[in-house]
C-alpha atoms as a PDB file:
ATOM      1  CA  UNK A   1       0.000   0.000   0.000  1.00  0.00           C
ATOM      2  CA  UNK A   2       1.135   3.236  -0.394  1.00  0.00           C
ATOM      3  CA  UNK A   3      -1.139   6.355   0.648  1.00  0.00           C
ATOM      4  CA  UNK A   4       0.463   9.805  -0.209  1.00  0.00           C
ATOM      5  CA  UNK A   5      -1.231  12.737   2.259  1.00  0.00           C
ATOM      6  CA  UNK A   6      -0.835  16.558   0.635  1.00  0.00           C
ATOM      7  CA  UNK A   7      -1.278  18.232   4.192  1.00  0.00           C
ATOM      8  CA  UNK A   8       0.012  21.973   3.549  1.00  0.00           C
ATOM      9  CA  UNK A   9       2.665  24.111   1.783  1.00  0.00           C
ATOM     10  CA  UNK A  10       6.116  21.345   1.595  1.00  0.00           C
ATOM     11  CA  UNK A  11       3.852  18.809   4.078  1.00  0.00           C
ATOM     12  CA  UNK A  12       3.508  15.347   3.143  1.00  0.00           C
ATOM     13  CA  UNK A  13       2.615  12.808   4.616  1.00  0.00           C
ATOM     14  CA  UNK A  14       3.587   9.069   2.833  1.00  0.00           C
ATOM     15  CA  UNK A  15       1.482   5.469   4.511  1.00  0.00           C
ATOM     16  CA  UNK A  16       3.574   3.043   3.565  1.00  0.00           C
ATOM     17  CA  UNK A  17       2.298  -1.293   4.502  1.00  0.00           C
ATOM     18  CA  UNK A  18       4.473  -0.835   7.795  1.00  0.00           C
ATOM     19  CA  UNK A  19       5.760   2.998   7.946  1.00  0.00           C
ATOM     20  CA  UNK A  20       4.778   6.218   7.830  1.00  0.00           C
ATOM     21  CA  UNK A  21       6.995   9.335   6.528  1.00  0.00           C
ATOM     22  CA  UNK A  22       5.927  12.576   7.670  1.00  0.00           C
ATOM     23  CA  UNK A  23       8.290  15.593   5.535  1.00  0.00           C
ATOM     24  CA  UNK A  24       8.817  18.888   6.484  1.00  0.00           C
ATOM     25  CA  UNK A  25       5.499  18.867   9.101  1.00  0.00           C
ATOM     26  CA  UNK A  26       4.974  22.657  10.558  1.00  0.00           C
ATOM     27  CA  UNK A  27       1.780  24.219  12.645  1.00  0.00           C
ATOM     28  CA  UNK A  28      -0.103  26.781  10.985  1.00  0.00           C
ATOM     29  CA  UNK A  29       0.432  28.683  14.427  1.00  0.00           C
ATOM     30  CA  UNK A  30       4.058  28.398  13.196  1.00  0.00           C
ATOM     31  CA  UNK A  31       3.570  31.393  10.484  1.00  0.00           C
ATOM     32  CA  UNK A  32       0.855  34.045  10.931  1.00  0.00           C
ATOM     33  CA  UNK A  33       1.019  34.925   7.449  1.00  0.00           C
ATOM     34  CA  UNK A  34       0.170  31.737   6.375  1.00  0.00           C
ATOM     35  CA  UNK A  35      -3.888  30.813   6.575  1.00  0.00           C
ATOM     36  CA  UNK A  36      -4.521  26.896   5.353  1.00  0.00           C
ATOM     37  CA  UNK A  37      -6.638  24.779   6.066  1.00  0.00           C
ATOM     38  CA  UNK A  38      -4.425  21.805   5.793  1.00  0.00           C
ATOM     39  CA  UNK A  39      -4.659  18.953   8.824  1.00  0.00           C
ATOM     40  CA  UNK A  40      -2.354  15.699   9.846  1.00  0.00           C
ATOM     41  CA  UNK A  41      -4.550  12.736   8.859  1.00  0.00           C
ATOM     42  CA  UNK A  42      -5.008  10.483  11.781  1.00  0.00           C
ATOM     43  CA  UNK A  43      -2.155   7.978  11.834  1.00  0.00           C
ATOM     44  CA  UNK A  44      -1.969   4.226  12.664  1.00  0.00           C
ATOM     45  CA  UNK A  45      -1.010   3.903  15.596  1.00  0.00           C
ATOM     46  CA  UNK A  46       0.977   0.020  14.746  1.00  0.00           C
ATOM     47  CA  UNK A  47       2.668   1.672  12.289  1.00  0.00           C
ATOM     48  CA  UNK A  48       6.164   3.446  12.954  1.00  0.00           C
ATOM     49  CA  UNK A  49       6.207   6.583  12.690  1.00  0.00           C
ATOM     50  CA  UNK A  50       9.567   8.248  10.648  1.00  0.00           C
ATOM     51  CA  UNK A  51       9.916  12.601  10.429  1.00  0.00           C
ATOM     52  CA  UNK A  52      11.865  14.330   8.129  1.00  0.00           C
ATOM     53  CA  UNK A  53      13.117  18.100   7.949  1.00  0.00           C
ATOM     54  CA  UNK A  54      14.145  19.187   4.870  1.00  0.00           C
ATOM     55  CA  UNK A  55      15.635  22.498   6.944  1.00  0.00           C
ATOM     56  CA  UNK A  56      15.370  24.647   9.921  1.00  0.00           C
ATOM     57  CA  UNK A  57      12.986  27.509   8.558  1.00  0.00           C
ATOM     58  CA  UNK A  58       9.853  27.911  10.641  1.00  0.00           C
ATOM     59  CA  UNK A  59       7.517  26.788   7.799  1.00  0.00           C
ATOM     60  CA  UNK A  60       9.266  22.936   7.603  1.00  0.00           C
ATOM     61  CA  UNK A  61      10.133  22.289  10.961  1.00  0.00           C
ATOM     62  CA  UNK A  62       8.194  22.700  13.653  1.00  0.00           C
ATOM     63  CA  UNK A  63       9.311  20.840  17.470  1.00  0.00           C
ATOM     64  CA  UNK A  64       5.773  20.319  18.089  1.00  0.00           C
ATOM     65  CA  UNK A  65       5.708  17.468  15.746  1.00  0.00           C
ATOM     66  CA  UNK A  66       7.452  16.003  18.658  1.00  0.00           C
ATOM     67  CA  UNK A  67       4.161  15.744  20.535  1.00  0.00           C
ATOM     68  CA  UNK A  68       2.769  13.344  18.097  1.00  0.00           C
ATOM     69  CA  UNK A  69       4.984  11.103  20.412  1.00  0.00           C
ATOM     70  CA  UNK A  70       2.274  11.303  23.257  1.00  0.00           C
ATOM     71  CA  UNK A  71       0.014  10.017  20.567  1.00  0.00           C
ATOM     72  CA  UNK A  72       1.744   7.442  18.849  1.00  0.00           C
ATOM     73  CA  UNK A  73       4.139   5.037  20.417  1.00  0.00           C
ATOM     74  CA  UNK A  74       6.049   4.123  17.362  1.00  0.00           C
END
Protein backbone atom coordinates (compact mmCIF):
# COMPACT_ATOMS: atom_id res chain seq x y z
CA UNK A 1 0.00 0.00 0.00
CA UNK A 2 1.13 3.24 -0.39
CA UNK A 3 -1.14 6.35 0.65
CA UNK A 4 0.46 9.81 -0.21
CA UNK A 5 -1.23 12.74 2.26
CA UNK A 6 -0.84 16.56 0.63
CA UNK A 7 -1.28 18.23 4.19
CA UNK A 8 0.01 21.97 3.55
CA UNK A 9 2.66 24.11 1.78
CA UNK A 10 6.12 21.35 1.59
CA UNK A 11 3.85 18.81 4.08
CA UNK A 12 3.51 15.35 3.14
CA UNK A 13 2.61 12.81 4.62
CA UNK A 14 3.59 9.07 2.83
CA UNK A 15 1.48 5.47 4.51
CA UNK A 16 3.57 3.04 3.56
CA UNK A 17 2.30 -1.29 4.50
CA UNK A 18 4.47 -0.83 7.80
CA UNK A 19 5.76 3.00 7.95
CA UNK A 20 4.78 6.22 7.83
CA UNK A 21 7.00 9.34 6.53
CA UNK A 22 5.93 12.58 7.67
CA UNK A 23 8.29 15.59 5.54
CA UNK A 24 8.82 18.89 6.48
CA UNK A 25 5.50 18.87 9.10
CA UNK A 26 4.97 22.66 10.56
CA UNK A 27 1.78 24.22 12.64
CA UNK A 28 -0.10 26.78 10.98
CA UNK A 29 0.43 28.68 14.43
CA UNK A 30 4.06 28.40 13.20
CA UNK A 31 3.57 31.39 10.48
CA UNK A 32 0.86 34.04 10.93
CA UNK A 33 1.02 34.92 7.45
CA UNK A 34 0.17 31.74 6.38
CA UNK A 35 -3.89 30.81 6.57
CA UNK A 36 -4.52 26.90 5.35
CA UNK A 37 -6.64 24.78 6.07
CA UNK A 38 -4.42 21.81 5.79
CA UNK A 39 -4.66 18.95 8.82
CA UNK A 40 -2.35 15.70 9.85
CA UNK A 41 -4.55 12.74 8.86
CA UNK A 42 -5.01 10.48 11.78
CA UNK A 43 -2.15 7.98 11.83
CA UNK A 44 -1.97 4.23 12.66
CA UNK A 45 -1.01 3.90 15.60
CA UNK A 46 0.98 0.02 14.75
CA UNK A 47 2.67 1.67 12.29
CA UNK A 48 6.16 3.45 12.95
CA UNK A 49 6.21 6.58 12.69
CA UNK A 50 9.57 8.25 10.65
CA UNK A 51 9.92 12.60 10.43
CA UNK A 52 11.87 14.33 8.13
CA UNK A 53 13.12 18.10 7.95
CA UNK A 54 14.15 19.19 4.87
CA UNK A 55 15.63 22.50 6.94
CA UNK A 56 15.37 24.65 9.92
CA UNK A 57 12.99 27.51 8.56
CA UNK A 58 9.85 27.91 10.64
CA UNK A 59 7.52 26.79 7.80
CA UNK A 60 9.27 22.94 7.60
CA UNK A 61 10.13 22.29 10.96
CA UNK A 62 8.19 22.70 13.65
CA UNK A 63 9.31 20.84 17.47
CA UNK A 64 5.77 20.32 18.09
CA UNK A 65 5.71 17.47 15.75
CA UNK A 66 7.45 16.00 18.66
CA UNK A 67 4.16 15.74 20.53
CA UNK A 68 2.77 13.34 18.10
CA UNK A 69 4.98 11.10 20.41
CA UNK A 70 2.27 11.30 23.26
CA UNK A 71 0.01 10.02 20.57
CA UNK A 72 1.74 7.44 18.85
CA UNK A 73 4.14 5.04 20.42
CA UNK A 74 6.05 4.12 17.36
Amino acid sequence: MLRVTYVWHSCFVVELDKNILVFDYFPKEAVETVHFEGKMPELDANKHIYVFASHKHHDHYDKKIFELAERYPH
